[in-house]
C-alpha atoms as a PDB file:
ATOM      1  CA  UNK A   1       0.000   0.000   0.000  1.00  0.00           C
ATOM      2  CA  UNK A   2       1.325   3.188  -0.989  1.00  0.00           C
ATOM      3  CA  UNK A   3       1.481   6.323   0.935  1.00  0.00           C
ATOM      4  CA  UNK A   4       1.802  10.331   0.241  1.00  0.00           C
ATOM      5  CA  UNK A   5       4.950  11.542  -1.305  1.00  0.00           C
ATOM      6  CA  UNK A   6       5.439  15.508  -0.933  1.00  0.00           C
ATOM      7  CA  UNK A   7       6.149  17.243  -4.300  1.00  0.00           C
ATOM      8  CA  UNK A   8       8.139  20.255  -4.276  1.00  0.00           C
ATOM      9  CA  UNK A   9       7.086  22.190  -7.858  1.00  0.00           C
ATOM     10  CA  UNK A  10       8.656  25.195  -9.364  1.00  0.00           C
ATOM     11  CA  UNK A  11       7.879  28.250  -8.562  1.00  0.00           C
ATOM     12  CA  UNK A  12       5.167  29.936 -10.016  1.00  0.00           C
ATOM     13  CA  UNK A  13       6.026  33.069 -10.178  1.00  0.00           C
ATOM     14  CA  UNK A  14       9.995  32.104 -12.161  1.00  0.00           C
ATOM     15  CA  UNK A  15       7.713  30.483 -14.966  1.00  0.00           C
ATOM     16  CA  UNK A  16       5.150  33.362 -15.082  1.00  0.00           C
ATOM     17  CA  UNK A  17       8.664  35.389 -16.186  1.00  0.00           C
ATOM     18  CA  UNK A  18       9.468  32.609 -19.003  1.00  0.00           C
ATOM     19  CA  UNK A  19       5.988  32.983 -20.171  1.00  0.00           C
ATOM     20  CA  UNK A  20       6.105  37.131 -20.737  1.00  0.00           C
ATOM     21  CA  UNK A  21       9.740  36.108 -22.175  1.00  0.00           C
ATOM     22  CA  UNK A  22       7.572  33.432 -24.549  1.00  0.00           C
ATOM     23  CA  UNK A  23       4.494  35.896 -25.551  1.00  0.00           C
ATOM     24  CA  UNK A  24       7.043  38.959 -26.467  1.00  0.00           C
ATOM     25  CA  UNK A  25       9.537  36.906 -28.395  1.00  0.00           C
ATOM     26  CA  UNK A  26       6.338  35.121 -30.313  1.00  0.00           C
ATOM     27  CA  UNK A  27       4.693  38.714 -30.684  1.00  0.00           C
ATOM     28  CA  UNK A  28       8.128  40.970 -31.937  1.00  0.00           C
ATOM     29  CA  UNK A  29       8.810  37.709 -33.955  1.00  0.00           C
ATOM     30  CA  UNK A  30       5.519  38.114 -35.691  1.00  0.00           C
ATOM     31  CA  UNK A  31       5.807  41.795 -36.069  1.00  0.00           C
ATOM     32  CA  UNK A  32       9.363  42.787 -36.634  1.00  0.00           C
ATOM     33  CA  UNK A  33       9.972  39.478 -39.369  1.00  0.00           C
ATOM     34  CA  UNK A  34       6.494  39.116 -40.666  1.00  0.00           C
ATOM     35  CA  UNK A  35       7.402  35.089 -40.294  1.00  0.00           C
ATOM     36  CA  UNK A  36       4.130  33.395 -39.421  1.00  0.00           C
ATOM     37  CA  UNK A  37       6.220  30.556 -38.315  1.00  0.00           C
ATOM     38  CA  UNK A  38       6.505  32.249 -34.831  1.00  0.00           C
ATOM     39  CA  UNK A  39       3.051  31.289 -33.814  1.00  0.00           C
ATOM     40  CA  UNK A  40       4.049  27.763 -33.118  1.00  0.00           C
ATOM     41  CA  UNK A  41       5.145  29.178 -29.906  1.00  0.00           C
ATOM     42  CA  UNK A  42       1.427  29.582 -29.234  1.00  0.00           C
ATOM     43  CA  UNK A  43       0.605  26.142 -28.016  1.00  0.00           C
ATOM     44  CA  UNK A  44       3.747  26.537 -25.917  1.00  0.00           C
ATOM     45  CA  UNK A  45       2.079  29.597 -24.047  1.00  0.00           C
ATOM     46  CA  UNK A  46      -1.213  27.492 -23.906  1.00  0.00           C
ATOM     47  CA  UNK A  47       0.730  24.764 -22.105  1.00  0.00           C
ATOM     48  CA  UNK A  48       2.930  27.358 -19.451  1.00  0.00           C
ATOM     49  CA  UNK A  49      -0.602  29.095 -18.583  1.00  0.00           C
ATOM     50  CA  UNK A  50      -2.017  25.321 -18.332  1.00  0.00           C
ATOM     51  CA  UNK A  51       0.977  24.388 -15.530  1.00  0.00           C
ATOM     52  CA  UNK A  52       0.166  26.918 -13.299  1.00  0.00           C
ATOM     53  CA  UNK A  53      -1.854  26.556  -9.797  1.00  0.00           C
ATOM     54  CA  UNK A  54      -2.246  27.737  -6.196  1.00  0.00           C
ATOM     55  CA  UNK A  55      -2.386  26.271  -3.203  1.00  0.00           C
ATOM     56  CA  UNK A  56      -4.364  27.752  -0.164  1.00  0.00           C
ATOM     57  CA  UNK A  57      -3.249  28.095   3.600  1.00  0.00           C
ATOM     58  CA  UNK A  58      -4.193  24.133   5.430  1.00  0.00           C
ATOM     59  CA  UNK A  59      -5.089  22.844   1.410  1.00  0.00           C
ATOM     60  CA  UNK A  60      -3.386  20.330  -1.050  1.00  0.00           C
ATOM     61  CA  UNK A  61      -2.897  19.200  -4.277  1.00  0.00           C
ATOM     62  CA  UNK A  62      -3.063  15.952  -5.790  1.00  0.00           C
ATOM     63  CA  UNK A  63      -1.246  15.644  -8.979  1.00  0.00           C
ATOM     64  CA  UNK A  64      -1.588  12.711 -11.634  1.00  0.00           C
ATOM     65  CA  UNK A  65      -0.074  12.046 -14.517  1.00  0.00           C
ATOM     66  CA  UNK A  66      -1.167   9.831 -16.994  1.00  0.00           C
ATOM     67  CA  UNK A  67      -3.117   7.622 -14.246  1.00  0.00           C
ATOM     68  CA  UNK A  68       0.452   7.636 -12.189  1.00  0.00           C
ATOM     69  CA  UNK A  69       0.712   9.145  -8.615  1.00  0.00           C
ATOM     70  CA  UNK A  70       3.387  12.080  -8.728  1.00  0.00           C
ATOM     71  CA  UNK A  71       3.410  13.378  -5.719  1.00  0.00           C
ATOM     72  CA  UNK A  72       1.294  15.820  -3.431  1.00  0.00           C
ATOM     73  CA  UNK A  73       1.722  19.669  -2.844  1.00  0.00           C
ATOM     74  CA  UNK A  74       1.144  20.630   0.715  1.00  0.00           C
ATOM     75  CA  UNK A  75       2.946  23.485   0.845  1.00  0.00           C
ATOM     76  CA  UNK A  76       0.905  27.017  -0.425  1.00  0.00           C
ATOM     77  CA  UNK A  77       1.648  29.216  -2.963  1.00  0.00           C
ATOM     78  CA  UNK A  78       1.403  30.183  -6.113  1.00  0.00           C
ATOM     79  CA  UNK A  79       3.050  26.868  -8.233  1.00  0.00           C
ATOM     80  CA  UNK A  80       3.874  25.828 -11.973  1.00  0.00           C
ATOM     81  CA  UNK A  81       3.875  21.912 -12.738  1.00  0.00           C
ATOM     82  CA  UNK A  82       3.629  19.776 -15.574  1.00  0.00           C
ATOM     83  CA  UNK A  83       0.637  20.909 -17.689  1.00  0.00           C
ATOM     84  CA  UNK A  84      -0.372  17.229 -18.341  1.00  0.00           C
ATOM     85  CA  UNK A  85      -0.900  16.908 -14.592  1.00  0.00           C
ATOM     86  CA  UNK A  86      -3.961  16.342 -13.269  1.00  0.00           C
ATOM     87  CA  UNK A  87      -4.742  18.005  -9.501  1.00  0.00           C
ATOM     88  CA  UNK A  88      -7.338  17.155  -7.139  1.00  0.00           C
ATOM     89  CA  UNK A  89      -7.840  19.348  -4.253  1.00  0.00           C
ATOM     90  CA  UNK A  90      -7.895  18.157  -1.116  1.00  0.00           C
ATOM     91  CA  UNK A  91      -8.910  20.230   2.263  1.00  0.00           C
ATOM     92  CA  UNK A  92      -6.732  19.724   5.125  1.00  0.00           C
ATOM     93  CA  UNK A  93      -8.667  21.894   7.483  1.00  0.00           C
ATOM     94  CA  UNK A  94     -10.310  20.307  10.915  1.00  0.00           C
ATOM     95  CA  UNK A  95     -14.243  19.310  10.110  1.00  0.00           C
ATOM     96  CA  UNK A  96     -16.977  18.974  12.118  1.00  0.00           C
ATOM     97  CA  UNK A  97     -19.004  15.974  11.783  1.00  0.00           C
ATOM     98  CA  UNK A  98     -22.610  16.212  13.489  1.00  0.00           C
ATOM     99  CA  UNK A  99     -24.249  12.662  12.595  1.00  0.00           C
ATOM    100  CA  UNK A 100     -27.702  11.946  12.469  1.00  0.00           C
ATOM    101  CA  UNK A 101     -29.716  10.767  15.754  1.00  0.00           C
ATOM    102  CA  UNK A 102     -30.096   7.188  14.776  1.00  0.00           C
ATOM    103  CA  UNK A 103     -32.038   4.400  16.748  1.00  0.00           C
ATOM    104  CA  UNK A 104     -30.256   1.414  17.918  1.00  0.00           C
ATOM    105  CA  UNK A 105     -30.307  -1.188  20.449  1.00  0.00           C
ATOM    106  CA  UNK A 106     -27.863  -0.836  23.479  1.00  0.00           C
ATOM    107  CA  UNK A 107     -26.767  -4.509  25.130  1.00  0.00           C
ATOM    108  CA  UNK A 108     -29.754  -5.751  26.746  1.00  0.00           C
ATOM    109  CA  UNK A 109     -32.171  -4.498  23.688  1.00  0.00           C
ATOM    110  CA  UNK A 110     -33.398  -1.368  25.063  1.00  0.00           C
ATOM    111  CA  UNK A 111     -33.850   0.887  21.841  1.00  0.00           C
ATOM    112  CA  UNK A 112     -31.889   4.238  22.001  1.00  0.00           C
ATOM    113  CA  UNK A 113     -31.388   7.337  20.176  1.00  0.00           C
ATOM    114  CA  UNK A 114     -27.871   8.566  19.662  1.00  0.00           C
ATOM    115  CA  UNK A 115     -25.415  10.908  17.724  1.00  0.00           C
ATOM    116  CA  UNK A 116     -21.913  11.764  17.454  1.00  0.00           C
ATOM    117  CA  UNK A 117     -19.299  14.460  17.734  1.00  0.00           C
ATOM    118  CA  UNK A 118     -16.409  13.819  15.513  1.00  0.00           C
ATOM    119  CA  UNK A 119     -13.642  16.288  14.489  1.00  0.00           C
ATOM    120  CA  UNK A 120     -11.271  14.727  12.010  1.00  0.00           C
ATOM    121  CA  UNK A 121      -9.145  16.146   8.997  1.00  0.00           C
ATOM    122  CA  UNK A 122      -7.165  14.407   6.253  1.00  0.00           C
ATOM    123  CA  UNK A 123      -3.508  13.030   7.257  1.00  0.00           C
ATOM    124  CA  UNK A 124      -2.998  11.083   4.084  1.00  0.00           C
ATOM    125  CA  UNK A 125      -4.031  12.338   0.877  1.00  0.00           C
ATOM    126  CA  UNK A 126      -2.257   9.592  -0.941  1.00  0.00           C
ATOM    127  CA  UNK A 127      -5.033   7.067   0.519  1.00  0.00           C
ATOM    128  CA  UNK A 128      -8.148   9.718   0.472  1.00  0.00           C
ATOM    129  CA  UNK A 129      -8.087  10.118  -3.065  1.00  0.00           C
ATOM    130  CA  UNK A 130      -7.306   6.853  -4.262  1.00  0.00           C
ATOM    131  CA  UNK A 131      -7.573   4.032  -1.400  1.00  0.00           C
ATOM    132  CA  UNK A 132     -11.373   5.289  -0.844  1.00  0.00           C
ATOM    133  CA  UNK A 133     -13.955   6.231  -3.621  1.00  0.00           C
ATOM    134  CA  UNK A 134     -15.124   9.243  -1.752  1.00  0.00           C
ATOM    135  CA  UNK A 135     -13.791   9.843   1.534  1.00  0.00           C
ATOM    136  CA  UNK A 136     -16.227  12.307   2.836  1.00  0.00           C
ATOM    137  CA  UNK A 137     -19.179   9.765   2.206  1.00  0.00           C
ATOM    138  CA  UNK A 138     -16.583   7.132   3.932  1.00  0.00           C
ATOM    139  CA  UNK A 139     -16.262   9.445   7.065  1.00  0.00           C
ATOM    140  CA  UNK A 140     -19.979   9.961   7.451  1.00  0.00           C
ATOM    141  CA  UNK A 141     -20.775   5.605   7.216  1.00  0.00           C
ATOM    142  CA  UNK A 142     -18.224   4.651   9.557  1.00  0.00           C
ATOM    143  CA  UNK A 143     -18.735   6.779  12.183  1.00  0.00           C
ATOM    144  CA  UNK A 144     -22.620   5.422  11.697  1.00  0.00           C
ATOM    145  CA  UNK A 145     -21.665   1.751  11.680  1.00  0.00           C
ATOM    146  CA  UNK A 146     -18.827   2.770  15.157  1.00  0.00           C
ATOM    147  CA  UNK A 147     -22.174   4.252  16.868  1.00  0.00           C
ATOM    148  CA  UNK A 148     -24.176   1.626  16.350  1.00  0.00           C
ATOM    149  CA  UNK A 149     -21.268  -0.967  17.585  1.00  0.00           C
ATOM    150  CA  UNK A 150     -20.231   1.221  20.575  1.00  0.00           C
ATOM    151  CA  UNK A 151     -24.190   1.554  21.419  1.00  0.00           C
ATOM    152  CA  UNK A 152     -24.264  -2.172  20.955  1.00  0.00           C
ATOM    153  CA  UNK A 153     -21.394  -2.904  23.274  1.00  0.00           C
ATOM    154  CA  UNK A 154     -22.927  -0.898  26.794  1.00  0.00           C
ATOM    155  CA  UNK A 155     -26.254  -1.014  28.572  1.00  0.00           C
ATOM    156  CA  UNK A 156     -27.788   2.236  28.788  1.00  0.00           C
ATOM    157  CA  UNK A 157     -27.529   2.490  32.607  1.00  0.00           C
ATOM    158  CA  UNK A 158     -27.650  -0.269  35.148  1.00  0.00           C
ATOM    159  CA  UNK A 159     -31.456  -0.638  35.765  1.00  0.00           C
ATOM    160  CA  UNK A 160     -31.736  -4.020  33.998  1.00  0.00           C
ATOM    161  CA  UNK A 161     -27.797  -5.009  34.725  1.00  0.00           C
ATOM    162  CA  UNK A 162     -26.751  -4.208  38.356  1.00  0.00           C
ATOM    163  CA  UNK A 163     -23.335  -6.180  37.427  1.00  0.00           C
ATOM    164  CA  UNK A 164     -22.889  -3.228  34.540  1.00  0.00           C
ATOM    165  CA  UNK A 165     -20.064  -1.212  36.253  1.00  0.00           C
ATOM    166  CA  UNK A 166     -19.678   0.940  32.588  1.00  0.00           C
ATOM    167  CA  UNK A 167     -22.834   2.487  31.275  1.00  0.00           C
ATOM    168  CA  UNK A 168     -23.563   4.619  28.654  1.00  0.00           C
ATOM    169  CA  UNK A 169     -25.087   7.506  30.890  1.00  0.00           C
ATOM    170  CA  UNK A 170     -22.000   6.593  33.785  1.00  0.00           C
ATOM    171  CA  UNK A 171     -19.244   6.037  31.773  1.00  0.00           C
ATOM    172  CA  UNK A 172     -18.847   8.788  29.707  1.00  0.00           C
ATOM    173  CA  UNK A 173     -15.142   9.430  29.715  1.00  0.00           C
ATOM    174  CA  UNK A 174     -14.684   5.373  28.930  1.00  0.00           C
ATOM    175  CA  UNK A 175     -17.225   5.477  26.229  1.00  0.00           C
ATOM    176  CA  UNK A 176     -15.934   8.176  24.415  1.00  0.00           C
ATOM    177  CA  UNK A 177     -12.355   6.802  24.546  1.00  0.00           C
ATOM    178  CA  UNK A 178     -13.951   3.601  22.987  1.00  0.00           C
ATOM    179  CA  UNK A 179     -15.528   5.344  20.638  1.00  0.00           C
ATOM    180  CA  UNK A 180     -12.517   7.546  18.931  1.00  0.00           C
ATOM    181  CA  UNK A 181     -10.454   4.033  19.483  1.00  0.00           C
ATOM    182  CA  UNK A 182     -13.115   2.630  16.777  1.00  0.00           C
ATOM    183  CA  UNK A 183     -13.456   5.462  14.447  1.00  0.00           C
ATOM    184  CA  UNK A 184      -9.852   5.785  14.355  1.00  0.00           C
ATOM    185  CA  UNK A 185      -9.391   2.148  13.438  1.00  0.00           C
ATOM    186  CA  UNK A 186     -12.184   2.273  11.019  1.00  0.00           C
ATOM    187  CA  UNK A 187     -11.118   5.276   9.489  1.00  0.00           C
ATOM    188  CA  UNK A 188      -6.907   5.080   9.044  1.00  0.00           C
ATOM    189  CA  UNK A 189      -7.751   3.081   5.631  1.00  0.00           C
ATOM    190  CA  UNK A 190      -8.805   6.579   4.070  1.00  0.00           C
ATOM    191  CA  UNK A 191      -5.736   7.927   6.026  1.00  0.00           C
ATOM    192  CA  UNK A 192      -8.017  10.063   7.785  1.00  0.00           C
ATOM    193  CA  UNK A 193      -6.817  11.233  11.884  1.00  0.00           C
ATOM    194  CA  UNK A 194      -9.793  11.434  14.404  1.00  0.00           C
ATOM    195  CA  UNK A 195      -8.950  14.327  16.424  1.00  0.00           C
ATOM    196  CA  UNK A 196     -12.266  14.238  18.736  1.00  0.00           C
ATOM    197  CA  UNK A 197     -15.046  11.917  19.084  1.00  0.00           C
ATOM    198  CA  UNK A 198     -17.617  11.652  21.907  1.00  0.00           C
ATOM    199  CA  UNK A 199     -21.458  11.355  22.045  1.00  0.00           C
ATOM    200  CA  UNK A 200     -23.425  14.381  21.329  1.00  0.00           C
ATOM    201  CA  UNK A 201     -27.183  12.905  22.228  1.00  0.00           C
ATOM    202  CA  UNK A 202     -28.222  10.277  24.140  1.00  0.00           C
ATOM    203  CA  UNK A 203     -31.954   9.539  25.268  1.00  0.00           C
ATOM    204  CA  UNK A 204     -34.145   6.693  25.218  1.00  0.00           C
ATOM    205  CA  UNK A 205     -36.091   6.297  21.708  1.00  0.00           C
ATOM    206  CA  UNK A 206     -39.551   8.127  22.573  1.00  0.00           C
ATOM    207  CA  UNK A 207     -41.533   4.987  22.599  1.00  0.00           C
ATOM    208  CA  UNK A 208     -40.191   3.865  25.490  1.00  0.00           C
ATOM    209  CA  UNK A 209     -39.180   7.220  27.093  1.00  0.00           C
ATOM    210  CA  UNK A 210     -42.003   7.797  29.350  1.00  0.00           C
ATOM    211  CA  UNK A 211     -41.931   4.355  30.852  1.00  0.00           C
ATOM    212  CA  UNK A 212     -38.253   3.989  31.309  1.00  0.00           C
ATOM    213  CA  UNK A 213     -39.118   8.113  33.232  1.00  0.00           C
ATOM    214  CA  UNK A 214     -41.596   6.487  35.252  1.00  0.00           C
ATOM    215  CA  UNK A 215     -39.308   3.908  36.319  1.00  0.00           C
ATOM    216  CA  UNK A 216     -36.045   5.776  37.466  1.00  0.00           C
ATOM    217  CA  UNK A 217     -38.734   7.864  39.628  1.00  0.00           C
ATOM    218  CA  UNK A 218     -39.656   4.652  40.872  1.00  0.00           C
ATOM    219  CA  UNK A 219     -35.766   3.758  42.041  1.00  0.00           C
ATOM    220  CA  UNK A 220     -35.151   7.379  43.412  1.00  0.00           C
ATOM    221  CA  UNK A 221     -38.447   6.995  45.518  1.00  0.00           C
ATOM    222  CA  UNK A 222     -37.169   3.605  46.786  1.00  0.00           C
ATOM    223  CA  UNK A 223     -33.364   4.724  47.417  1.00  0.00           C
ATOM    224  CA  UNK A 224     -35.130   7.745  49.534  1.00  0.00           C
ATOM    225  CA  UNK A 225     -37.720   5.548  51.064  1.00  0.00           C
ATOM    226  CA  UNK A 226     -34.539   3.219  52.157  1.00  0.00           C
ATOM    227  CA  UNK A 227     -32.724   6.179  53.323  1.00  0.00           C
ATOM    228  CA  UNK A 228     -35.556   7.428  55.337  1.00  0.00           C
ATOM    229  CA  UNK A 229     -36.559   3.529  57.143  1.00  0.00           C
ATOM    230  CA  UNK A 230     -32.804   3.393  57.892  1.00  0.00           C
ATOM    231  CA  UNK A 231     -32.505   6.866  59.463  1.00  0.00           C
ATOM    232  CA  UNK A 232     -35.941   6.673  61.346  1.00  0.00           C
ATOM    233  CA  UNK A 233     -34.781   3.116  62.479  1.00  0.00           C
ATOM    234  CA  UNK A 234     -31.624   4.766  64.562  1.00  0.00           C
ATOM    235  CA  UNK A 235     -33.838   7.348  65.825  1.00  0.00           C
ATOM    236  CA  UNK A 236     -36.079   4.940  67.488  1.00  0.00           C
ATOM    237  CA  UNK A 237     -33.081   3.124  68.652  1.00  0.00           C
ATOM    238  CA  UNK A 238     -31.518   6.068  70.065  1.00  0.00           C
ATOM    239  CA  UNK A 239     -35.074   7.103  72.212  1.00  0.00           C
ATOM    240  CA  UNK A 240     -35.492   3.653  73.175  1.00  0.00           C
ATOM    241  CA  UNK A 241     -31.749   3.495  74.681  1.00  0.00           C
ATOM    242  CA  UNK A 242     -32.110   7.061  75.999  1.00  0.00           C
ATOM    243  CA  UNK A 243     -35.421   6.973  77.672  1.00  0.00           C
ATOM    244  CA  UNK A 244     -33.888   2.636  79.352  1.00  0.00           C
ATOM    245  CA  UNK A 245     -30.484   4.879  80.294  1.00  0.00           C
ATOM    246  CA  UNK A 246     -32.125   7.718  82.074  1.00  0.00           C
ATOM    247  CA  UNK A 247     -34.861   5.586  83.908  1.00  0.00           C
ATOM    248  CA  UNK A 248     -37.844   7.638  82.690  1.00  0.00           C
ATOM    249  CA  UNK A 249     -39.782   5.233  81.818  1.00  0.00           C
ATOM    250  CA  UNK A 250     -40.053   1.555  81.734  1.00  0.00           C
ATOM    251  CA  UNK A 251     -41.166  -0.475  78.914  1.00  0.00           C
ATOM    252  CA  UNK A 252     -42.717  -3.839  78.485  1.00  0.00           C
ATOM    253  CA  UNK A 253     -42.545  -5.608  74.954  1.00  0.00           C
ATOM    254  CA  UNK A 254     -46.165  -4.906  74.370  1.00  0.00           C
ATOM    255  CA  UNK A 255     -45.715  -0.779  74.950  1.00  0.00           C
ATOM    256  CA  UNK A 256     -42.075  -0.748  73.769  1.00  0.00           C
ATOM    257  CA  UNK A 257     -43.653  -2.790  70.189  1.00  0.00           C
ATOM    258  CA  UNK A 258     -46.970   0.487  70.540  1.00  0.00           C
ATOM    259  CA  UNK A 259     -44.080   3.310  70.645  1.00  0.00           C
ATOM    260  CA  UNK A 260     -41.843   1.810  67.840  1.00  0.00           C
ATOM    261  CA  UNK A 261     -44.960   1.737  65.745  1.00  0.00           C
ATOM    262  CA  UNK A 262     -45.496   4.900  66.117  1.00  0.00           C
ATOM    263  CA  UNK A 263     -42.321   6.083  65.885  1.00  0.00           C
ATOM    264  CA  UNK A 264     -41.829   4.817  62.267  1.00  0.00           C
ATOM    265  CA  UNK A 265     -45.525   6.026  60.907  1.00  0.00           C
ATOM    266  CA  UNK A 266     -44.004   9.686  62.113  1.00  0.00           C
ATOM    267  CA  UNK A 267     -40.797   9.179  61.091  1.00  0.00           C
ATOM    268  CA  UNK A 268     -41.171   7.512  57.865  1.00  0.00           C
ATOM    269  CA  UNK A 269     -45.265   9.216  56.582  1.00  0.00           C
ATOM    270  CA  UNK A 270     -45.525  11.390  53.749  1.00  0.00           C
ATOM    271  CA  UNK A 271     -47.726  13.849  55.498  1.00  0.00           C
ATOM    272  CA  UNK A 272     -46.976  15.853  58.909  1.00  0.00           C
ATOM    273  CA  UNK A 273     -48.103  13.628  61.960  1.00  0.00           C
ATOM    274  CA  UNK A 274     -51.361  14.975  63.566  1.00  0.00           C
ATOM    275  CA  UNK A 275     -50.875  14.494  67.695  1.00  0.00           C
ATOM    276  CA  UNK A 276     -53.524  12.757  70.003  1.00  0.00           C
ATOM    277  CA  UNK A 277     -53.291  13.715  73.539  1.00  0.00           C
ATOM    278  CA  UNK A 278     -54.244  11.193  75.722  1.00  0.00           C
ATOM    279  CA  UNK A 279     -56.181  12.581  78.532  1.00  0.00           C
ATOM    280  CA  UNK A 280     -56.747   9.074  80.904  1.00  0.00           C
ATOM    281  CA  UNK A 281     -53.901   6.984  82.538  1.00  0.00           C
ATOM    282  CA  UNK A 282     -51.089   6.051  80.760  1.00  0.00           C
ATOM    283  CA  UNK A 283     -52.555   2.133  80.540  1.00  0.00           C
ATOM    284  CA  UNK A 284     -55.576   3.453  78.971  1.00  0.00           C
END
């Protein structure tokens, strides 16, 4: 496989001098010796104007003779080369690629919708204009098919996997490094060099949205409903070792069992506990 070769053409500017020298010579010829034989120096002018190019700042040239690989100019200016070259211009600026929001599965089925980031440029022009058959179009179906593997590769979040230590949502920083690893890979055939990749959007797919909404309510109640039992749990603990400690009050099973109770309906009810005084004895 071959790779790019820098070309180093003449300067544009020395041959723009040998053309004036070219057109004078062809025109006092013509004039001065009224020999038509001077005009064969036209196709020779047609040919110098034919050689000559520029290159923009961060741009390249490609140049092709004959179906051969010459050589390419990275270097910008203003350039004469052989007029039977053929140049294809190829950017070397940093690009943006925003992808499409495409469904997919993640790794326990749950559908998805996801994008990707990607900043890349050309590295090799040798293999983007010949090794590919349109590297642009190749950038924007790998990255799709990398998505879809990476997305196939994590769950979403743990919900459905509590062994998943790496999610999509969690494991951001891992993910993305997974994902540039497999663009990259995909990508060096068209010797193109991922500079950035990481996911832009991630939700789940809308038919599904609601439910799977629904259900992380459902876990944040229960952590918070855990939370609460555990702390309202060493509260009662705490009275019922203060009140034995300090003697105020002694407690059979049957009353100790009655003040737990309602320790934990105050402690642990949704609404503000309403107080009963008792006005008899306190066996009554």
């Amino acid at each position: 496989m071959k790779n790019e070769t820098q070309l180093q053409p003449t300067n544009g500017y020395i041959m723009l001098f040998v053309l004036f020298i070219v057109i004078i010579s062809m025109i006092v010829g013509v004039v001065v010796t009224k020999n038509p034989m001077f005009l064969v120096l036209f196709p020779v002018v047609l040919l110098i104007i034919k050689g000559f190019f520029i290159v923009n700042p961060n741009s390249s040239k490609v140049l092709v003779l004959f179906g051969a690989y010459k050589g390419t100019v990275r270097d910008n200016g203003f350039f004469w080369a052989n007029p039977f070259y053929t140049r294809q211009k190829i950017s070397l600026r940093a690009r943006n690629f925003d992808s499409e929001r495409v469904k997919v599965n993640d790794k326990i089925g749950n559908p998805i919708m996801i994008n990707v980031i990607l900043v890349w440029q050309v590295s090799d022009t040798y293999k983007s204009a010949f090794d590919v058959d349109n590297y642009e179009e190749f950038v924007r179906v790998q990255t799709d098919a990398a998505v879809r593997k990476l997305a196939g590769s994590y769950p979403y979040d743990n919900f459905d996997d509590a062994q998943a230590e790496l999610t999509l949502r969690s494991g951001m920083d891992e993910v993305n490094e997974a994902l540039e690893n497999e663009i990259t890979e995909r990508l060096a055939i068209a010797g193109i060099k991922v500079m950035e990749a990481r996911i832009g959007y991630l939700a789940y797919a809308p038919e599904i949205a609601s439910s799977m909404l629904k259900r992380q309510q459902a876990v944040a109640i229960v952590a918070a409903r855990k939370k609460i039992v555990e702390g309202a749990v060493g509260m009662v603990e705490d009275a019922l070792s203060k009140l034995s400690e300090d003697n105020i009050i002694d407690f059979d099973d049957d009353k100790k069992a009655s003040m737990v109770s309602n320790l934990m309906v105050v402690l642990c009810g949704d609404k503000e506990a309403v107080p009963i005084v008792n006005a008899g004895t306190l066996n009554a």
